[in-house]
Protein backbone atom coordinates (compact mmCIF):
# COMPACT_ATOMS: atom_id res chain seq x y z
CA UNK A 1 -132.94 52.39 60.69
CA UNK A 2 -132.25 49.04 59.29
CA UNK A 3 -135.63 47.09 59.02
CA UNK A 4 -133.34 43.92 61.37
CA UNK A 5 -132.48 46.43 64.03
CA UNK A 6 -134.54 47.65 67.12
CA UNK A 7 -133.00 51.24 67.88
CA UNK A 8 -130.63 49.79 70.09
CA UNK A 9 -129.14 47.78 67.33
CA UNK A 10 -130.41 44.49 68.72
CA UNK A 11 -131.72 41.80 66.18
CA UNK A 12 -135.37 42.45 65.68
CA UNK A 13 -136.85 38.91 63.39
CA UNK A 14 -138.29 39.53 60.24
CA UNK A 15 -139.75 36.50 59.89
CA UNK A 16 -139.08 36.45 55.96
CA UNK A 17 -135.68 37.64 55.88
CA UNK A 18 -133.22 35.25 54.67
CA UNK A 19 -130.48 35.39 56.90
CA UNK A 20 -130.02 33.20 59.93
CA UNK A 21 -130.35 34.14 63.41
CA UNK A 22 -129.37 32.97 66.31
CA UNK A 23 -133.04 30.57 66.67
CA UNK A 24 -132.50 29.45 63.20
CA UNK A 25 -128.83 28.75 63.93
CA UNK A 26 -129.88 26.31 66.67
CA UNK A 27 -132.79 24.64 65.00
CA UNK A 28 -131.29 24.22 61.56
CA UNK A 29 -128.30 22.11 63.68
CA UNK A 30 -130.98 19.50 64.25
CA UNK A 31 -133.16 19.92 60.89
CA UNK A 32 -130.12 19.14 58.87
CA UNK A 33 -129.61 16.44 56.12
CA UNK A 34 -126.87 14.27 57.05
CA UNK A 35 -126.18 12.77 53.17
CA UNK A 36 -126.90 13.90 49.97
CA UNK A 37 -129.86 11.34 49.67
CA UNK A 38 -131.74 12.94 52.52
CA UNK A 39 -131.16 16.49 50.52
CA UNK A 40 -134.09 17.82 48.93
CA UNK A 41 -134.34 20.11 46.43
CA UNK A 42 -131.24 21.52 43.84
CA UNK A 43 -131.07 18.14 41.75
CA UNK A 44 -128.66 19.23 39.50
CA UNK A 45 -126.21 20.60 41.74
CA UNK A 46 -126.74 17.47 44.07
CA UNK A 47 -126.30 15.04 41.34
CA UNK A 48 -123.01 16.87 40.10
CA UNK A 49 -121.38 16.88 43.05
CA UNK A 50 -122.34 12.98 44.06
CA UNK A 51 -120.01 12.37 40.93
CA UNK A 52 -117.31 14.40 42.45
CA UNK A 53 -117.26 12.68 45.84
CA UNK A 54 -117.50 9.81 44.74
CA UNK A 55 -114.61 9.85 42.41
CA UNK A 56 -112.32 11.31 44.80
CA UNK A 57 -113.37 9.05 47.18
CA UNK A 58 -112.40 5.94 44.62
CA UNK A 59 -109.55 7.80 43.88
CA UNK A 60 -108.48 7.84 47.83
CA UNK A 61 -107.87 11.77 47.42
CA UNK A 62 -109.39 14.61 48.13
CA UNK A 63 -112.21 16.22 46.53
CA UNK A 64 -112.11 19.38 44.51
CA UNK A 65 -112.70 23.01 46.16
CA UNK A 66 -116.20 23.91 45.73
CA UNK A 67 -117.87 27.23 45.40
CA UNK A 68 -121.90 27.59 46.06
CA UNK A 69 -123.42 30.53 45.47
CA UNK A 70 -126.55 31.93 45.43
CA UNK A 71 -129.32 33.79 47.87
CA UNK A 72 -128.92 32.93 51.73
CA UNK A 73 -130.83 30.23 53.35
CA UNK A 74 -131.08 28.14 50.13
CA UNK A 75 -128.75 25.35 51.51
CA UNK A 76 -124.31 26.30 51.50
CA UNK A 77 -123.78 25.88 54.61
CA UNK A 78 -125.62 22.20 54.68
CA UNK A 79 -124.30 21.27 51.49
CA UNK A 80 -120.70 22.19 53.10
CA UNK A 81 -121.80 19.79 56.08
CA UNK A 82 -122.75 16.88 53.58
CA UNK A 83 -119.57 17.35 51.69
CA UNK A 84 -117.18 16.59 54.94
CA UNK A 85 -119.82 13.72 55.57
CA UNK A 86 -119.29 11.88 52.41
CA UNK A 87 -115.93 12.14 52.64
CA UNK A 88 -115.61 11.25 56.36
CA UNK A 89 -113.23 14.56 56.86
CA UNK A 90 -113.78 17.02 59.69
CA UNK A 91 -115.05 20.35 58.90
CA UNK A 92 -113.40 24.14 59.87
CA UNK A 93 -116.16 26.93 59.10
CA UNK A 94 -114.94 30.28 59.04
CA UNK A 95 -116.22 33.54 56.87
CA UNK A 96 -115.07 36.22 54.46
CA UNK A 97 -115.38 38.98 57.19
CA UNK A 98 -113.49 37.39 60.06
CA UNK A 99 -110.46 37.25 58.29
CA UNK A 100 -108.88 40.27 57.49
CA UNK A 101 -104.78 39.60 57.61
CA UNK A 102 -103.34 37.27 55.40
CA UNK A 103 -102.08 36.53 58.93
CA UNK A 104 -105.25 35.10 60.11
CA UNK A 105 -105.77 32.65 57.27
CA UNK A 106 -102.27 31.15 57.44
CA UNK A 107 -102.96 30.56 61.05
CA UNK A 108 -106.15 28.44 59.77
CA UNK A 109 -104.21 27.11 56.69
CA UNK A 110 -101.43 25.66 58.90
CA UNK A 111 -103.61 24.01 61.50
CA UNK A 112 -105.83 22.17 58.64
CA UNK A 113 -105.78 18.18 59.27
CA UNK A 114 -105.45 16.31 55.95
CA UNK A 115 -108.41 16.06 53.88
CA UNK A 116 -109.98 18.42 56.07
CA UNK A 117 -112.91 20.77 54.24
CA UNK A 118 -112.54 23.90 54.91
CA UNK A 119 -116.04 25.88 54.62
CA UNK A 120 -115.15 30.24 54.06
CA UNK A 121 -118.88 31.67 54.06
CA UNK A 122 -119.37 35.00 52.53
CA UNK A 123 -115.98 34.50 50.87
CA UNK A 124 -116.16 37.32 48.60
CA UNK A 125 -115.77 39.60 51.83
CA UNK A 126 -112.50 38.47 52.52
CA UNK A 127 -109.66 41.00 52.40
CA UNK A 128 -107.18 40.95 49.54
CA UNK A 129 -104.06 40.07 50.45
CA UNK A 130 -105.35 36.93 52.35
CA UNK A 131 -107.54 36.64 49.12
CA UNK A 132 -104.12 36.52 47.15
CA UNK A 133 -102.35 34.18 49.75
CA UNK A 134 -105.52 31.83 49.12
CA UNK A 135 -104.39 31.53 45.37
CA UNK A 136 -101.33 29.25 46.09
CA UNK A 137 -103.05 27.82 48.99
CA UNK A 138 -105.50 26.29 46.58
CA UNK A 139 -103.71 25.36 43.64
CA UNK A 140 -100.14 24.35 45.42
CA UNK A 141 -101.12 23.79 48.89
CA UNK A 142 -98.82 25.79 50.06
CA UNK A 143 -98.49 29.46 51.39
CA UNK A 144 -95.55 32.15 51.77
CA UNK A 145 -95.22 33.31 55.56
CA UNK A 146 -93.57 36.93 55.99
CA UNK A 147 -91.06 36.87 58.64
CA UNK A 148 -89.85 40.36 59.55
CA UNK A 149 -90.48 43.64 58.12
CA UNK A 150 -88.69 45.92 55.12
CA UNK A 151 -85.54 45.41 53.19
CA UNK A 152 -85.09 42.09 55.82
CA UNK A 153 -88.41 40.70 55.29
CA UNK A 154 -87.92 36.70 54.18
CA UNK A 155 -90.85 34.56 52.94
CA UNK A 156 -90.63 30.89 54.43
CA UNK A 157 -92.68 28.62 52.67
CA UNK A 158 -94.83 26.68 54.56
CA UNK A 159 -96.33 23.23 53.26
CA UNK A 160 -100.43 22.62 53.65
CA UNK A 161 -101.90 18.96 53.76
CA UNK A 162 -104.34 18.38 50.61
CA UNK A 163 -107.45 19.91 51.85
CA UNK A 164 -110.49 20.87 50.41
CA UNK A 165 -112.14 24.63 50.37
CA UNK A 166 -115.69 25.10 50.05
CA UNK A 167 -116.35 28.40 49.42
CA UNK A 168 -120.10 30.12 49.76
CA UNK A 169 -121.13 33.59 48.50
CA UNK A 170 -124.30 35.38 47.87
CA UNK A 171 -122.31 37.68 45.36
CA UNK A 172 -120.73 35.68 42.79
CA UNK A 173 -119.95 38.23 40.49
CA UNK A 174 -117.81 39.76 43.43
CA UNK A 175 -115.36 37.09 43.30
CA UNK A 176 -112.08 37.94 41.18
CA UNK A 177 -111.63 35.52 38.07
CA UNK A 178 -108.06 34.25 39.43
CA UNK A 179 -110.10 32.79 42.39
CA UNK A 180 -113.00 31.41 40.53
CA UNK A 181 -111.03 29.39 38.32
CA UNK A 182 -109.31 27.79 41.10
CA UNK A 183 -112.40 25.74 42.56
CA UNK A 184 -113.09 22.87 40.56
CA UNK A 185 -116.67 22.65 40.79
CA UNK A 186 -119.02 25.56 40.73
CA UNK A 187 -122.83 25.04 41.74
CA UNK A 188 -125.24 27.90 41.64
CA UNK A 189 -128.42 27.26 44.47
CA UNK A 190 -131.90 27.88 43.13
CA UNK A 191 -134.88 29.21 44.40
CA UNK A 192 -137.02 26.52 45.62
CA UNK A 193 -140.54 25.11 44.37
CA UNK A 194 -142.87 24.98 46.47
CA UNK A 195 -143.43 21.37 45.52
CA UNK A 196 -140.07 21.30 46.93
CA UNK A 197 -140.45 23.14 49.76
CA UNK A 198 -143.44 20.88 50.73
CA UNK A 199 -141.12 18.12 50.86
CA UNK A 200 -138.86 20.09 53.30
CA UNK A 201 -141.84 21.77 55.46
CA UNK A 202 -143.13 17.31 55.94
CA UNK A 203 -139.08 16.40 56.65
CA UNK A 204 -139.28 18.79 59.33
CA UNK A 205 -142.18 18.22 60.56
CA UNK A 206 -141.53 14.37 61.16
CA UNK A 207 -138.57 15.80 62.92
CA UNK A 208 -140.36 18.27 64.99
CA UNK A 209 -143.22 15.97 66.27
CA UNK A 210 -145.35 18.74 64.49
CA UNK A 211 -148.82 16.76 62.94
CA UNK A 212 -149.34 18.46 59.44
CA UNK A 213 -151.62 17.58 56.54
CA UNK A 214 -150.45 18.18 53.13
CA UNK A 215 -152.83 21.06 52.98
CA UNK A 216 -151.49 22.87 55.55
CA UNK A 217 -147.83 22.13 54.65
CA UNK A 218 -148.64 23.52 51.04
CA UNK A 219 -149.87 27.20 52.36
CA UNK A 220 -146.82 27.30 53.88
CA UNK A 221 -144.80 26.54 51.50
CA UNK A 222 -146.40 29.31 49.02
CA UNK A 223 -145.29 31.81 51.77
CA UNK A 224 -141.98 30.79 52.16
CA UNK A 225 -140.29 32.70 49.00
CA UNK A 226 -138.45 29.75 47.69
CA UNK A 227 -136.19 29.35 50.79
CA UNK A 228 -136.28 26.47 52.94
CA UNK A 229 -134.69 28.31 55.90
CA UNK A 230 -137.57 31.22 55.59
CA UNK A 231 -139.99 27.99 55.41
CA UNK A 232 -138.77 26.33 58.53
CA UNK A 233 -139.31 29.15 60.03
CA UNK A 234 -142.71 29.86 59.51
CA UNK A 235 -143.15 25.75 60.48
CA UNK A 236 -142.37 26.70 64.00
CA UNK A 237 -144.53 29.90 64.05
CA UNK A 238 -147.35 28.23 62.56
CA UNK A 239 -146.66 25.18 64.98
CA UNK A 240 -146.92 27.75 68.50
CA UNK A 241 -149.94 29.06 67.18
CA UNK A 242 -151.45 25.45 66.11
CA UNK A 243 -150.54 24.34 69.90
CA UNK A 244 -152.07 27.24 71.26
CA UNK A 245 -154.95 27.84 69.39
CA UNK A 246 -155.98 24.79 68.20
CA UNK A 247 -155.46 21.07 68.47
CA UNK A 248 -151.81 20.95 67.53
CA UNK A 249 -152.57 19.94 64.04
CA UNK A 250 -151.66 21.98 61.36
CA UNK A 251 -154.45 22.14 58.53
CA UNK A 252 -154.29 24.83 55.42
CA UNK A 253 -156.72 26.83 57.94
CA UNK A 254 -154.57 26.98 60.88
CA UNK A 255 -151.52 28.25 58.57
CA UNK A 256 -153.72 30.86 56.83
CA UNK A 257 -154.26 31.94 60.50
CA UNK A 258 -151.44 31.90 62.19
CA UNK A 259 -149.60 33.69 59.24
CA UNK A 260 -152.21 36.66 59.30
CA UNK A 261 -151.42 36.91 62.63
CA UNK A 262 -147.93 37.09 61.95
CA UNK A 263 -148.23 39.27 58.91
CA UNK A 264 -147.45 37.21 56.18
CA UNK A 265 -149.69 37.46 52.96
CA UNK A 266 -150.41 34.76 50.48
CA UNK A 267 -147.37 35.65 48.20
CA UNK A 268 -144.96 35.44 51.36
CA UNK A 269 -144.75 39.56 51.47
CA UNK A 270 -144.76 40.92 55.01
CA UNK A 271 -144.93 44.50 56.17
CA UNK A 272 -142.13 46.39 54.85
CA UNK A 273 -143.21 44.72 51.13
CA UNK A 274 -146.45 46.10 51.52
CA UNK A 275 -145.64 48.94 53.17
CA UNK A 276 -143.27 49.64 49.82
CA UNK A 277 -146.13 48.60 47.21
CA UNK A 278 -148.99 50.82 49.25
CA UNK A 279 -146.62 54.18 49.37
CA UNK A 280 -146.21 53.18 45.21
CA UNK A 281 -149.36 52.46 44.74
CA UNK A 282 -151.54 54.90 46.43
CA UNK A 283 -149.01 58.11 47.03
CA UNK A 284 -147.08 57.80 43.92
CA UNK A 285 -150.07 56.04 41.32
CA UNK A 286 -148.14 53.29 40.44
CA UNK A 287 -144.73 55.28 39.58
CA UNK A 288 -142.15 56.19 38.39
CA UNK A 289 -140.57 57.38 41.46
CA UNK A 290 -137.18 57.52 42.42
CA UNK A 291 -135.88 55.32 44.98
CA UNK A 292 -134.89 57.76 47.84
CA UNK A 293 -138.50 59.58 47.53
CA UNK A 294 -139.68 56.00 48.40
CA UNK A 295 -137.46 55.01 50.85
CA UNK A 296 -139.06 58.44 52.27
CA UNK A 297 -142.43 57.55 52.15
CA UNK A 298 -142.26 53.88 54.17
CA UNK A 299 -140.14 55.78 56.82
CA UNK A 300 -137.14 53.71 55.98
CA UNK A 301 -133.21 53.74 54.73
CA UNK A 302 -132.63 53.84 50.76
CA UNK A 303 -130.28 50.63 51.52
CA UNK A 304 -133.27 49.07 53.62
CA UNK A 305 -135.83 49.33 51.00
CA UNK A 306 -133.24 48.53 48.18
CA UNK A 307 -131.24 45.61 49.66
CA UNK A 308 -134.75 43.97 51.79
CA UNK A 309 -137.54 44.70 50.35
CA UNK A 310 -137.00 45.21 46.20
CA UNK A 311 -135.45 41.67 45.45
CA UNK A 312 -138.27 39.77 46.05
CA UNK A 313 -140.77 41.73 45.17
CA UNK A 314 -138.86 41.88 41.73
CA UNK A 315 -138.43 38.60 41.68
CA UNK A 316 -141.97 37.91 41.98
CA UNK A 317 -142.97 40.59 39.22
CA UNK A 318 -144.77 43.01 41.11
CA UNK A 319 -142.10 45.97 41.12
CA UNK A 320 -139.61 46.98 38.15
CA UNK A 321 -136.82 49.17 38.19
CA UNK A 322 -136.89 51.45 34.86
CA UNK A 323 -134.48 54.54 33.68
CA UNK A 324 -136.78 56.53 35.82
CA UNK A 325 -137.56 54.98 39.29
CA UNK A 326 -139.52 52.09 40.32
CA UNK A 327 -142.57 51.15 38.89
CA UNK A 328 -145.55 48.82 39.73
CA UNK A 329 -146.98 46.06 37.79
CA UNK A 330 -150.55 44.86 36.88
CA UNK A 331 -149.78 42.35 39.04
CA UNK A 332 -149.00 44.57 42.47
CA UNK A 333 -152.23 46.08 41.59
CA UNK A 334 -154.25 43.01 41.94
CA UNK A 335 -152.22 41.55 44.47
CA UNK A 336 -153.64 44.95 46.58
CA UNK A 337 -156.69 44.82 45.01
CA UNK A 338 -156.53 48.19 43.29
CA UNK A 339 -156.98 49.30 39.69
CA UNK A 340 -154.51 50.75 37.86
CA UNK A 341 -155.10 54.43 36.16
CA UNK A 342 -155.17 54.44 32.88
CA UNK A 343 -151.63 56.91 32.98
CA UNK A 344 -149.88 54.56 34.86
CA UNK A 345 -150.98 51.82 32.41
CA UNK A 346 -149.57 53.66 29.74
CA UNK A 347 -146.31 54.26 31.30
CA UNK A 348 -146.18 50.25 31.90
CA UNK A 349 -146.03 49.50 28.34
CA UNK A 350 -143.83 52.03 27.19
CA UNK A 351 -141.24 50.92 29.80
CA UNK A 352 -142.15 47.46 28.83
CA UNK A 353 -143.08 46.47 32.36
């Protein structure tokens, strides 16, 4: 069962997962920076692409296709919002998955407005042959409609208005070169600091009506794994329990709380990390152990514990994946306040972990 899904396949919130939900759909619609000044976080990427809107907007034409990658919730999809802004163009968003025909993205292609941004999310999902259709689009603005089928087929070519594509993807490395080099400007999306996630946790806040010290904003934003979306949404968990528990205000104390309650550690793991680091820890002595026997022993997919759980803690050092299975660190040990056996020690430093 995937760790999102009830067994009825509705949406069940992990409230450190990445991706959006319907709740953080609505709320990030109001949280949003309207310009890049109001932006916080990802300097460089921000500063590089003021000096591309700005030029084309000098220039009076449009601005370069852009691709953003990086993990979800770090900022695309706002970025893609900013970019129409600056440019006062309207804004089509679409995704990788929902189109599937080449058909389908002509349709969008030949209803685009000039100037018009065009934000594809998930683009590396998209299916090939509109992927290849997309080629000419970008560099020509134009695209080849089939018309009939077999030895009679003709290709009319259809003229686009300049627009500009914004492309978003979580798997870079998935795109094809041929539609890489066709964006003019290419900004990878970091994790956040918390530093920087302070500054977004106050921001929303003020626009909230939510009363928080810096304290309190600051043990938030060590929970929220570097991702402003996962740190907004502990903001409005910690805010239901600050109005119902205490006076409203949220102080370091109140977040400590309200985040136990909900599950969330110090280091921003939640259950299913845990859950992962206990069954290595205490059934397996610290590893190896192949993935699938673990997967087994938290009562979970291979996929669920692969694709959820082992990114972050990687990230943070506390798992590492070796030639044979996954193996905990010195520093999932003390993060569970357990020593490590001197065998499992040894196996850490010859794997180098």
């Amino acid at each position: 069962m995937n760790w999102d899904e009830d067994e009825t396949g509705a949406a069940a919130e992990r409230l450190v997962g990445a991706d959006a939900d319907r709740e953080d759909s609505a709320v990030e619609a109001a949280l949003r920076p309207k310009d890049l000044g109001e932006f916080v976080g990802q300097e460089k990427v921000r500063q590089q692409l003021d000096l591309v809107l700005k030029a084309a907007r000098q220039r009076g034409a449009t601005a370069d296709h852009v691709l953003l990658s990086g993990a979800p919730g770090l900022g695309k999809t706002t970025l893609s919002m900013i970019i129409a802004a600056e440019m006062g163009a309207p804004i089509r968003i679409t995704s990788g998955p929902a189109i599937q025909h080449a058909g389908d993205l002509a349709a969008i292609l030949s209803s685009l407005q000039e100037g018009e941004v065009l934000f594809l999310d998930e683009i590396h999902r998209m299916s090939r042959p509109a992927e290849e259709m997309l080629y000419m689009a970008m560099e020509d603005f134009r695209v080849d409609v089939i018309v009939g089928k077999g030895p009679g087929a003709t290709a009319i070519p259809l003229e686009l208005p300049p627009f500009t594509l914004v492309g978003a993807t979580t798997r870079a490395g998935l795109l094809p070169p041929p539609l890489r080099d066709r964006f003019g400007f290419t900004g990878h999306m970091e994790f956040y600091t918390p530093e920087e996630l302070q500054r977004v946790i106050h921001r929303s806040a003020g626009l909230l009506d939510v009363t928080i010290d810096p304290a309190g904003a600051a043990e938030i934003a060590g929970r929220s794994r570097g991702t402003p979306r996962i740190a907004n949404r502990l903001l409005r968990r910690v805010r239901d329990y600050a109005q119902v528990k205490a006076d409203g205000v949220i102080t370091r104390e109140v977040a400590a709380s309200a985040l136990q309650v909900y599950e969330v550690d110090a280091r921003g793991l939640d259950r299913l990390d845990r859950a992962v680091l206990e069954a290595l820890l205490k059934l397996f002595g610290g590893g190896p152990v192949g993935l699938s026997t673990l997967a087994v022993a938290v009562g979970e997919e291979r996929e669920t514990v692969e694709e959820v759980a082992e990114p972050f803690l990687v990230r943070e050092g506390l798992l590492a994946r070796t030639p044979r299975g996954r193996v905990a660190t010195p520093a999932a040990w003390a993060h569970l306040g357990l020593t490590a056996p001197a065998a499992q020690a040894g196996q850490q430093g010859l794997f180098g972990v």
